[in-house]
N, C-alpha and C. Protein backbone atom coordinates (compact mmCIF):
# COMPACT_ATOMS: atom_id res chain seq x y z
N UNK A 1 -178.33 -240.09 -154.66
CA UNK A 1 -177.34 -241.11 -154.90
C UNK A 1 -175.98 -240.56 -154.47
N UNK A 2 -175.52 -240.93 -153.48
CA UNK A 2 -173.94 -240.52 -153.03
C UNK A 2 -173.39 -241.69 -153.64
N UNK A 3 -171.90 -241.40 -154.05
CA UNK A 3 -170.91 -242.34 -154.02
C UNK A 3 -169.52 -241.48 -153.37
N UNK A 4 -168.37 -242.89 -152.86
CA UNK A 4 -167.16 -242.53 -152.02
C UNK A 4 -166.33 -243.48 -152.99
N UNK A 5 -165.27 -242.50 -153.10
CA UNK A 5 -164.05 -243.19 -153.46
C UNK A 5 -162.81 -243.32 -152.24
N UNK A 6 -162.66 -244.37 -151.43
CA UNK A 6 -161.56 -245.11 -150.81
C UNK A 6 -160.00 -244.95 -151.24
N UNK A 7 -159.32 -244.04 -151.28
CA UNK A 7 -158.32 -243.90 -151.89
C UNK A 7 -156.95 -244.85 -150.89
N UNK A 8 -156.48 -245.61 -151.33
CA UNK A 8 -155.58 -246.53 -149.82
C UNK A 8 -154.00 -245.81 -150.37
N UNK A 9 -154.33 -244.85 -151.73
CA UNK A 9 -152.73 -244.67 -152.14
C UNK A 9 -152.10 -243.46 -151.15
N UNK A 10 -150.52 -243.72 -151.05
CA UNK A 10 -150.20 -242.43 -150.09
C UNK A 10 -150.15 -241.12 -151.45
N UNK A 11 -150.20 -241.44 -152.81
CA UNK A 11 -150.18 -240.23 -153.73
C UNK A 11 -151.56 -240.08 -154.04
N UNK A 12 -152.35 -238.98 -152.98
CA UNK A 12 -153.74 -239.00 -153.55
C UNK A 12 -154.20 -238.45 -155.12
N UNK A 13 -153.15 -237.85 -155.75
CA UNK A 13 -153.43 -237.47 -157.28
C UNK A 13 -152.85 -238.52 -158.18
N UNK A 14 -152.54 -239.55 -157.60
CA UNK A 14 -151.61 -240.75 -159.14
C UNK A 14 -152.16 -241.73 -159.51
N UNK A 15 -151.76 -242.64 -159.83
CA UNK A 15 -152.18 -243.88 -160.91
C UNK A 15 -154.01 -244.08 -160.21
N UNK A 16 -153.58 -244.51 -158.75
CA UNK A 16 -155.03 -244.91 -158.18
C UNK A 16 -156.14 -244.13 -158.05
N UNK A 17 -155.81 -242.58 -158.12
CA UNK A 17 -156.35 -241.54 -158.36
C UNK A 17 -157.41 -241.22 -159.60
N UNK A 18 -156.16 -241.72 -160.19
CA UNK A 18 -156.22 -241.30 -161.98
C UNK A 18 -157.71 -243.16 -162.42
N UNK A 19 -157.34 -244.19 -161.82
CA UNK A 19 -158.34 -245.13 -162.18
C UNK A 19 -159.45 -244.46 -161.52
N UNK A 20 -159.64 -244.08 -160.53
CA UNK A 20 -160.42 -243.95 -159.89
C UNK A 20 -161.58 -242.64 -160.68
N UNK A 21 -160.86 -242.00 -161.31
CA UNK A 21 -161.67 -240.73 -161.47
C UNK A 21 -162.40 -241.34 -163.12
N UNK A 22 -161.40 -242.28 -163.86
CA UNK A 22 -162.00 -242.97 -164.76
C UNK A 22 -163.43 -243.83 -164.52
N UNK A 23 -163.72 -244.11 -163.37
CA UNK A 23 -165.03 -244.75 -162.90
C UNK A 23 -165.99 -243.93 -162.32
N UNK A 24 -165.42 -242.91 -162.15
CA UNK A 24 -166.53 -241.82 -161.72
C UNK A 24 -166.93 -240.69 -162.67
N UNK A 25 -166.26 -240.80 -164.01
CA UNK A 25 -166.18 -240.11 -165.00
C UNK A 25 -167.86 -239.37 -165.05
N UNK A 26 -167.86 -237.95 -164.82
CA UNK A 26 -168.86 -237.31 -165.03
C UNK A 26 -169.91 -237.35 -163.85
N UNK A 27 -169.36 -237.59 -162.89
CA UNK A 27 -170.49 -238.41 -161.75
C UNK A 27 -169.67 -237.74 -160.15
N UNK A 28 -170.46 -237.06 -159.93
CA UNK A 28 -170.08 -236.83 -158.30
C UNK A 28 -169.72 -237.59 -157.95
N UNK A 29 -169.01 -237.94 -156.38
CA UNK A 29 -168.49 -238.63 -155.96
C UNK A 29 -167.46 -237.47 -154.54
N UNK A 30 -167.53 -238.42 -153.49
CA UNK A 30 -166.45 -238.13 -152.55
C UNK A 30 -165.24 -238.49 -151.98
N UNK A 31 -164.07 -238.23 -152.67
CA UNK A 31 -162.86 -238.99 -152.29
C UNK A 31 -162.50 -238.64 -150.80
N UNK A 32 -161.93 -239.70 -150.49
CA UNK A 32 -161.85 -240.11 -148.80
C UNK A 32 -159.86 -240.89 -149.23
N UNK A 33 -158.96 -239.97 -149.22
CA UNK A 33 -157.49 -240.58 -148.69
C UNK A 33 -157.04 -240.46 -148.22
N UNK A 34 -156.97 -242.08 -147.75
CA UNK A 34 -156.54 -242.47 -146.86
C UNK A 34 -154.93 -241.80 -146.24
N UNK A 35 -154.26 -241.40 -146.78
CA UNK A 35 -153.38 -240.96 -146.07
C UNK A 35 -152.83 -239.76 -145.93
N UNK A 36 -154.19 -238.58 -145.83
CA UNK A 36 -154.75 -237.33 -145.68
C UNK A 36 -155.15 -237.95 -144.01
N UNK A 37 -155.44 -239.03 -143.65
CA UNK A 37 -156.00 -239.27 -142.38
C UNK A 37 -155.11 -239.80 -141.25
N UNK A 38 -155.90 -240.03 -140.07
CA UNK A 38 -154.91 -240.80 -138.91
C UNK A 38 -155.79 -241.74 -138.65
N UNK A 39 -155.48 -242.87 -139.03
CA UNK A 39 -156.81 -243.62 -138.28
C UNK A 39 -155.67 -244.96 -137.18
N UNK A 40 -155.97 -245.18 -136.38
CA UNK A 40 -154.95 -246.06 -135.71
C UNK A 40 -154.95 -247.45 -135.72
N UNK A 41 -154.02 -248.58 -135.72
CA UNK A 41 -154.24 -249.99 -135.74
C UNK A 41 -155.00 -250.12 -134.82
N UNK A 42 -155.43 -251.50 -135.03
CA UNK A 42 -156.20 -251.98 -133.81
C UNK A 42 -155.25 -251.58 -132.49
N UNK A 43 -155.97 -251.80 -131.48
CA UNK A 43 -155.48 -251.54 -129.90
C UNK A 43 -154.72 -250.29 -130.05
N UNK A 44 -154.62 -249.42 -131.19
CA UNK A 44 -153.21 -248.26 -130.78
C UNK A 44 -154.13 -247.38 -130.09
N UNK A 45 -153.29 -246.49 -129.06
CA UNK A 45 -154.02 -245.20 -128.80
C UNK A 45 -152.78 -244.13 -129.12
N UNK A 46 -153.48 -242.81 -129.74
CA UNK A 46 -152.36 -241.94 -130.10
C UNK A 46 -152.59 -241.14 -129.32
N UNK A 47 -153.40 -241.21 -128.23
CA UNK A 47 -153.46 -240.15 -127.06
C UNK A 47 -154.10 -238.48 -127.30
N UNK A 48 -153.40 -237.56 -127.90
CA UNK A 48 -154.11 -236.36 -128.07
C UNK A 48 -154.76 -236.53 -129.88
N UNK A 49 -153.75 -237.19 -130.49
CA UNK A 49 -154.57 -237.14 -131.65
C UNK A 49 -155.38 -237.91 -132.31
N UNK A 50 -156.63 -236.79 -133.24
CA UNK A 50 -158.21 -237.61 -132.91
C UNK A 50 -157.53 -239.01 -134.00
N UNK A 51 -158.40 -240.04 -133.73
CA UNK A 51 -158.27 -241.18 -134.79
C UNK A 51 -159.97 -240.90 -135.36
N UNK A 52 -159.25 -241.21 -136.44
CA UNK A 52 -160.35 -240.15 -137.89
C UNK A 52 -161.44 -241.78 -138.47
N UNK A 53 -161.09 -242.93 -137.86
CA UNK A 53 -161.99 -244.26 -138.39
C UNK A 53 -163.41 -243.91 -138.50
N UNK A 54 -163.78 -243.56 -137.29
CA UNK A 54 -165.24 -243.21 -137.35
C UNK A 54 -165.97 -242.11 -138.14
N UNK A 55 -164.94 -241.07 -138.60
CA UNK A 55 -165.73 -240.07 -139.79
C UNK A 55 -165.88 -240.83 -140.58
N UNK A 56 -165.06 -241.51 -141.20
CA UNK A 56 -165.08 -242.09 -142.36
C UNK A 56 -165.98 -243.22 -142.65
N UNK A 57 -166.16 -243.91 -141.17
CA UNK A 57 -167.59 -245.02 -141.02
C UNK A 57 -168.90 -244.38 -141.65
N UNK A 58 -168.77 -243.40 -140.56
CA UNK A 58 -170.14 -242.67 -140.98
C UNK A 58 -170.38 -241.99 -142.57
N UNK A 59 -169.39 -241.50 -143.08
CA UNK A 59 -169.97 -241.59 -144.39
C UNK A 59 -169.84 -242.59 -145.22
N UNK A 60 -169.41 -243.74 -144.81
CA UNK A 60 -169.77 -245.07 -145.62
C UNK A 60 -171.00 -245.40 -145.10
N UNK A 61 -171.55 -245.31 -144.33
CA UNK A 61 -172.69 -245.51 -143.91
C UNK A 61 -173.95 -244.91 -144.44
N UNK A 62 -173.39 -243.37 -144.72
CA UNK A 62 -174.30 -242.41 -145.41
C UNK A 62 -174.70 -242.78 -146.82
N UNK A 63 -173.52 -243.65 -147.61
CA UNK A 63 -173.21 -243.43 -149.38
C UNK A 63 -173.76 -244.86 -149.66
N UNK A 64 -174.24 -244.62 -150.90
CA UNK A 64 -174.54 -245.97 -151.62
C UNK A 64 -173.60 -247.03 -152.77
N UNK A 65 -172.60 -246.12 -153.12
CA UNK A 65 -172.13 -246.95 -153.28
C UNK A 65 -170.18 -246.48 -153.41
N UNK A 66 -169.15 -247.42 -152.92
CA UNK A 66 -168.44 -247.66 -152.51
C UNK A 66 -167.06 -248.26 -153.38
N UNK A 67 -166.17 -247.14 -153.72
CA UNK A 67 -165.12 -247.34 -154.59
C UNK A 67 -163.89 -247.60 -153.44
N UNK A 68 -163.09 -248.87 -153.73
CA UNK A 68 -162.13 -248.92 -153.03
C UNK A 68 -160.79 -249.07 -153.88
N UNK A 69 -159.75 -247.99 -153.68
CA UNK A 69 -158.68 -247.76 -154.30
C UNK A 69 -157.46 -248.56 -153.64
N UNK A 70 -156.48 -249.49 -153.98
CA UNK A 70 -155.14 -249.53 -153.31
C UNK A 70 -154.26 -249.86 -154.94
N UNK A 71 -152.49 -248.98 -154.57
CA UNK A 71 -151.87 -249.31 -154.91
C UNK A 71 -151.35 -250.91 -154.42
N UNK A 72 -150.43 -251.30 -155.63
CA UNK A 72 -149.93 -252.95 -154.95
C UNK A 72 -148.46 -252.04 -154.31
N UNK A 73 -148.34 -252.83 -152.76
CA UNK A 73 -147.45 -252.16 -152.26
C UNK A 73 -146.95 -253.97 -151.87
N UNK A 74 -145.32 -254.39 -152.19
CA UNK A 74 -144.95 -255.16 -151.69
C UNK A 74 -146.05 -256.45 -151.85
N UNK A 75 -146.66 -256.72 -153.00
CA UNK A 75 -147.71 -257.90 -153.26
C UNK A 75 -149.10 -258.13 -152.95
N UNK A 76 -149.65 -257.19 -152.12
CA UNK A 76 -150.62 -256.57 -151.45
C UNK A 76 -150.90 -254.88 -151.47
N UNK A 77 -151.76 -255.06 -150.73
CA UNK A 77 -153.07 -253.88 -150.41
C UNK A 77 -151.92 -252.74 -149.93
N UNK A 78 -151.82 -251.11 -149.94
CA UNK A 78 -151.36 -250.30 -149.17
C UNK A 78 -151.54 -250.77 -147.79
N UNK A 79 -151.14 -250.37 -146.77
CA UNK A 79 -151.12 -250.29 -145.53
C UNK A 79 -152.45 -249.10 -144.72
N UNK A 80 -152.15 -248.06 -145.65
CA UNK A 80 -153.02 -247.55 -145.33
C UNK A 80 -154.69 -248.31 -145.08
N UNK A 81 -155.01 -248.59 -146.55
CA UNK A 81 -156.02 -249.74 -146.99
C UNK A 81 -156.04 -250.74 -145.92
N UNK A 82 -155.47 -251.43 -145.62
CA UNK A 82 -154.81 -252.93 -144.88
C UNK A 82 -155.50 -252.04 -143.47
N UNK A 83 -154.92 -251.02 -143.11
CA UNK A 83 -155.56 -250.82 -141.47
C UNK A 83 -156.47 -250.51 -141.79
N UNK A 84 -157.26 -249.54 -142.43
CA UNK A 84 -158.49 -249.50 -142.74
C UNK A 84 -159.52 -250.96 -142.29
N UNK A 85 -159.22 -251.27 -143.07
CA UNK A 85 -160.42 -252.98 -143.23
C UNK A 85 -159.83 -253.27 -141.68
N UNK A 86 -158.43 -253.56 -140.88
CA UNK A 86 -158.56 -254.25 -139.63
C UNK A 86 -159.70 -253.68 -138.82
N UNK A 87 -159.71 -252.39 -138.93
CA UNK A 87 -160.81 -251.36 -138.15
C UNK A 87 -161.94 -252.13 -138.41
N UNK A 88 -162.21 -252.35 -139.19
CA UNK A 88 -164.04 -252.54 -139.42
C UNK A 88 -163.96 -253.69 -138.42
N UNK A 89 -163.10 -254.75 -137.71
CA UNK A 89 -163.32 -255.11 -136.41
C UNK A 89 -164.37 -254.40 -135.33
N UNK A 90 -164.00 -252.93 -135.39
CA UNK A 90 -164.16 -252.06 -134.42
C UNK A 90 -165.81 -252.44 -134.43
N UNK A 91 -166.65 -252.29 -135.96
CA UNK A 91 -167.74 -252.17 -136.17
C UNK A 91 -168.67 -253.22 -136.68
N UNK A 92 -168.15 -253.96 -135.93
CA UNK A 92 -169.17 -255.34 -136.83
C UNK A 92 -170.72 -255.29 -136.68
N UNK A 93 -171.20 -254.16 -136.44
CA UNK A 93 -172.77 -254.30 -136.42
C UNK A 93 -173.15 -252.95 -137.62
N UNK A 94 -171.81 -252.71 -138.55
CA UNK A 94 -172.12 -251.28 -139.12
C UNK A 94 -173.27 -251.33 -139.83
N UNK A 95 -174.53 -250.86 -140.24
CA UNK A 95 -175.50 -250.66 -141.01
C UNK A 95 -175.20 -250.70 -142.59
N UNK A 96 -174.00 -251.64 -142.86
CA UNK A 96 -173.62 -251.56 -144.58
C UNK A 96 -174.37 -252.25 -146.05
N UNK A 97 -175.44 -252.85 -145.27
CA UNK A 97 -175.93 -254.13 -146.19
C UNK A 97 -176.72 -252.90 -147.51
N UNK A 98 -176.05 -253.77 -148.42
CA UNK A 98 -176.66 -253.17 -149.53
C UNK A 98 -175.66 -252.51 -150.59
N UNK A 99 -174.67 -251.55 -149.87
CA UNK A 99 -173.81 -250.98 -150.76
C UNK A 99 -173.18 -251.71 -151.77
N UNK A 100 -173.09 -251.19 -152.41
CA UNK A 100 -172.50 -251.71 -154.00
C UNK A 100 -170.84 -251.13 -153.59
N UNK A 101 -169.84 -252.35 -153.67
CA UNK A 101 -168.53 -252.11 -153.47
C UNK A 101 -167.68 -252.28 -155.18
N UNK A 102 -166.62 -251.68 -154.95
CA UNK A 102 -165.88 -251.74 -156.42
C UNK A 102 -164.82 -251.60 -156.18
N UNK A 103 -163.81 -252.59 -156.82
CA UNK A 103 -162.33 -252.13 -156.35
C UNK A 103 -161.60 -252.05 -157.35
N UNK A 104 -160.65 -251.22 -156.98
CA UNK A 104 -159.22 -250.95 -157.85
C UNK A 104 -158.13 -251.49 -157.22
N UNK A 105 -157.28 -251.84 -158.47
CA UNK A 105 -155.94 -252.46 -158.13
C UNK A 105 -155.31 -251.77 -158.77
N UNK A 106 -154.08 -251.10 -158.52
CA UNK A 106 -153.24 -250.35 -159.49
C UNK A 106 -151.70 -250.66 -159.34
N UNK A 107 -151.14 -251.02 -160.34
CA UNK A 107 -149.91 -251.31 -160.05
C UNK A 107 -149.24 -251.80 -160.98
N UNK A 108 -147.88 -251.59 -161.16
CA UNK A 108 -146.78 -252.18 -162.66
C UNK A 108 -147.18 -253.66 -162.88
N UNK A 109 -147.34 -254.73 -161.46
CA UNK A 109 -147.61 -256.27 -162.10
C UNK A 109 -148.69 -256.42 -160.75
N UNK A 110 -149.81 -255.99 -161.01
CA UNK A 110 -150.75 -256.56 -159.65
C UNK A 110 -151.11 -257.47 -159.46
N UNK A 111 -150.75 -258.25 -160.95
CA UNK A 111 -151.63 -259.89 -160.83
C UNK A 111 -151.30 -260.83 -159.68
N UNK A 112 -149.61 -260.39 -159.10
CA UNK A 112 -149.41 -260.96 -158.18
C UNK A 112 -150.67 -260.92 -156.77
N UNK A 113 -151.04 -259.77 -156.62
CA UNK A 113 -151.86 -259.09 -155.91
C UNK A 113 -152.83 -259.68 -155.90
N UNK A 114 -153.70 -259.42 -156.79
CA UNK A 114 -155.15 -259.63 -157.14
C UNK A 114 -155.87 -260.83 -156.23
N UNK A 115 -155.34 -262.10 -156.39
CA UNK A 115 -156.18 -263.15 -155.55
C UNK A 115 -156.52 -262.18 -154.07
N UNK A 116 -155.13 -261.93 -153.47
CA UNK A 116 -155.21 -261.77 -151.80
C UNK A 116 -156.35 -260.58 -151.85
N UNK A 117 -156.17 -259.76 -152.79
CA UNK A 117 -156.69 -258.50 -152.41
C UNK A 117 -158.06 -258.76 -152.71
N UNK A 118 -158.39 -259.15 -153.45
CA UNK A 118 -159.94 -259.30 -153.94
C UNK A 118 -160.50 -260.25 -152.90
N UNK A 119 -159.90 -261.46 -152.30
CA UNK A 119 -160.77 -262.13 -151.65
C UNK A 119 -160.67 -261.22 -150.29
N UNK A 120 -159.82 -260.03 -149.56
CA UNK A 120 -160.34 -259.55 -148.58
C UNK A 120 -161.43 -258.59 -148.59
N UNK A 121 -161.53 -258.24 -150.13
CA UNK A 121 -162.55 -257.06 -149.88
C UNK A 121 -163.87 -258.06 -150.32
N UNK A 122 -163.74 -259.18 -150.92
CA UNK A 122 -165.05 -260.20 -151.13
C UNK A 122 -165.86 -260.52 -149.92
N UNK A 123 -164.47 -261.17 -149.26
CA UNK A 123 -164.55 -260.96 -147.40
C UNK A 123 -165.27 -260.05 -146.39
N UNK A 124 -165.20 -259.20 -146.59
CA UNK A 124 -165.44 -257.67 -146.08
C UNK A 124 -166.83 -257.89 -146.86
N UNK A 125 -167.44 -257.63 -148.01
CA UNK A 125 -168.88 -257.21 -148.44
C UNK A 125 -169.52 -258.78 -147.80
N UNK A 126 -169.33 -259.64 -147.53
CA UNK A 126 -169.76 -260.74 -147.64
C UNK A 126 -170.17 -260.78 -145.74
N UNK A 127 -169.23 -260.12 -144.68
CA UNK A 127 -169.72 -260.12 -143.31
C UNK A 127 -170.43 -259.19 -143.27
N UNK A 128 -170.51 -258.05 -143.98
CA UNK A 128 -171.54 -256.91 -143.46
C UNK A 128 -172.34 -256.19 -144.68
N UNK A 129 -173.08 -257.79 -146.06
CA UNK A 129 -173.76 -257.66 -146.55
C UNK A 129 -174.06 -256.99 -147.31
N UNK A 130 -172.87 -256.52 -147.91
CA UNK A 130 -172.61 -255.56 -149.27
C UNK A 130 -172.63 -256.54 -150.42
N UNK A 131 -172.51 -255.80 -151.78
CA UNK A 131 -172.60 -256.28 -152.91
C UNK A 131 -171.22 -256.19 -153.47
N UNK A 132 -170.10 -256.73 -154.00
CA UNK A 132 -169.22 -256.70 -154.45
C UNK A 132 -169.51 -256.91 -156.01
N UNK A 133 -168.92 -255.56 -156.97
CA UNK A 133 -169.65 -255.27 -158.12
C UNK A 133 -168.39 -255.96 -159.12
N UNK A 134 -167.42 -255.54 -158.99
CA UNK A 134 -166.02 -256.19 -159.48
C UNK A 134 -164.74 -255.05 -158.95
N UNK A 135 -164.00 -255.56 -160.20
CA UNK A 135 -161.96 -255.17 -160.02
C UNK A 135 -161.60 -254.41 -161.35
N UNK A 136 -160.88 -253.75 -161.50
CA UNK A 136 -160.60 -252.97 -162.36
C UNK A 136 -159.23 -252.56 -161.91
N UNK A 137 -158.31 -253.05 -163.15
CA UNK A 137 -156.72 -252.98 -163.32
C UNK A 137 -156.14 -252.26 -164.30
N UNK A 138 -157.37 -251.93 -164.87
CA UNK A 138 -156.69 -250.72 -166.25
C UNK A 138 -157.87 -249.89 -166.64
N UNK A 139 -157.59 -249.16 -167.56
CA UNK A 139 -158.62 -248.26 -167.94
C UNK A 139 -160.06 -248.76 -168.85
N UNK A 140 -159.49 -249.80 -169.64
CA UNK A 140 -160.59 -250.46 -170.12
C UNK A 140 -161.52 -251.05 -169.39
N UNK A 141 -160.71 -251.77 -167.98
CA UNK A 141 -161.69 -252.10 -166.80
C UNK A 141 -162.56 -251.25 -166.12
N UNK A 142 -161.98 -250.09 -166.15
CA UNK A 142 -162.60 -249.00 -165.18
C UNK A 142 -163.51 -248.72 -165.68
N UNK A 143 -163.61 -248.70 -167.02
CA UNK A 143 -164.85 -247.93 -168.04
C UNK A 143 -165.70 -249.72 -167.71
N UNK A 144 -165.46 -250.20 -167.78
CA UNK A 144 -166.62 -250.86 -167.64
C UNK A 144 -167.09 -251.72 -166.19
N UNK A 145 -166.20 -250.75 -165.35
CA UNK A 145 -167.24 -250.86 -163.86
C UNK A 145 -168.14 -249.07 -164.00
N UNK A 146 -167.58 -248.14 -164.47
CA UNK A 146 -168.08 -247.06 -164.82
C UNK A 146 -169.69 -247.35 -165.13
N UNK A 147 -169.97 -247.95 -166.09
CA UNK A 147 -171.15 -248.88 -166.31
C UNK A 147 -172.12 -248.99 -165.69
N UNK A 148 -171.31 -250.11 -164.82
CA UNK A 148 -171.85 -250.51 -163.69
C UNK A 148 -172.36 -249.84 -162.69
N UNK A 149 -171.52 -248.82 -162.60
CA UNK A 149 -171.83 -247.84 -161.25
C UNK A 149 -173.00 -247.06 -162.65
N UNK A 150 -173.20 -246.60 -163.42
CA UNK A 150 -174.15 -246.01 -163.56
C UNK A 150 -175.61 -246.37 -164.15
N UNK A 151 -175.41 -248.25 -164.40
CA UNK A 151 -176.83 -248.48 -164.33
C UNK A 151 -177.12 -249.50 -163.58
N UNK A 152 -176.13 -249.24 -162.43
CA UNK A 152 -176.72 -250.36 -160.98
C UNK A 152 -177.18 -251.96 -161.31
N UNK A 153 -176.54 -252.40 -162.20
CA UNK A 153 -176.30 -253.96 -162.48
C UNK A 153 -175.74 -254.34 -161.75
């Protein structure tokens, strides 16, 4: 059983960090943050330096199931996060069907957030046949996708 945690925050140790490790409480797991990486917008080329999208495909590809972290930045998803998902353009035939997805929202008022963000990642499991498990905005939430992730409901 692998699991990945999606980190979209640029503070890989803070709030989104901190939910995040609340859902993995006691449970391996591989954090993947995002802005430890280079991955490029669509059409960019950065010329000598590598764009890192495809490591990170491949171990979503490898893992079963799939934690996605963003702070609310400006009413929405990080940026980091935000290019992330444009990429999966790149891969619309990825081998994802099945994974169990889970997201975090972290932020002083995310509710603003929440509709946009949840229906892109609903979006996202829904073209390449993932399971979208739920959202978690506080710690009481987290413990009970925690749950979830550990008796695969």
């Amino acid at each position: 059983m692998t699991r990945i945690f999606v980190n979209g925050s640029m503070n890989f140790n803070g709030n989104t960090a901190r939910l995040g490790n609340e859902i993995f409480r006691g449970l391996e797991h591989t954090p993947i943050n995002l802005s430890k990486l280079h991955i490029n917008q669509i059409g960019q080329e950065s010329g000598q330096q590598q764009d890192d999208f495809q490591k990170v495909m491949k171990q979503l590809i490898m893992t079963d199931d799939i934690v996605i972290g963003t702070p609310v930045y400006w009413s929405s998803m990080s940026g980091y996060l935000k290019t992330f998902i444009d990429r999966f353009a790149d891969v619309l035939d990825a081998p994802l069907a099945g994974k169990r997805v889970y997201l975090l929202v972290q932020g002083t008022e995310p509710e603003d957030a929440i509709p946009y963000i949840t229906n892109v990642i609903r979006q996202l499991c829904r073209h390449f046949h993932m399971k979208y498990m739920g959202i978690a905005t506080n710690s009481s939430e987290a413990s009970k996708l925690h749950h979830l992730l550990i008796n695969k409901k």
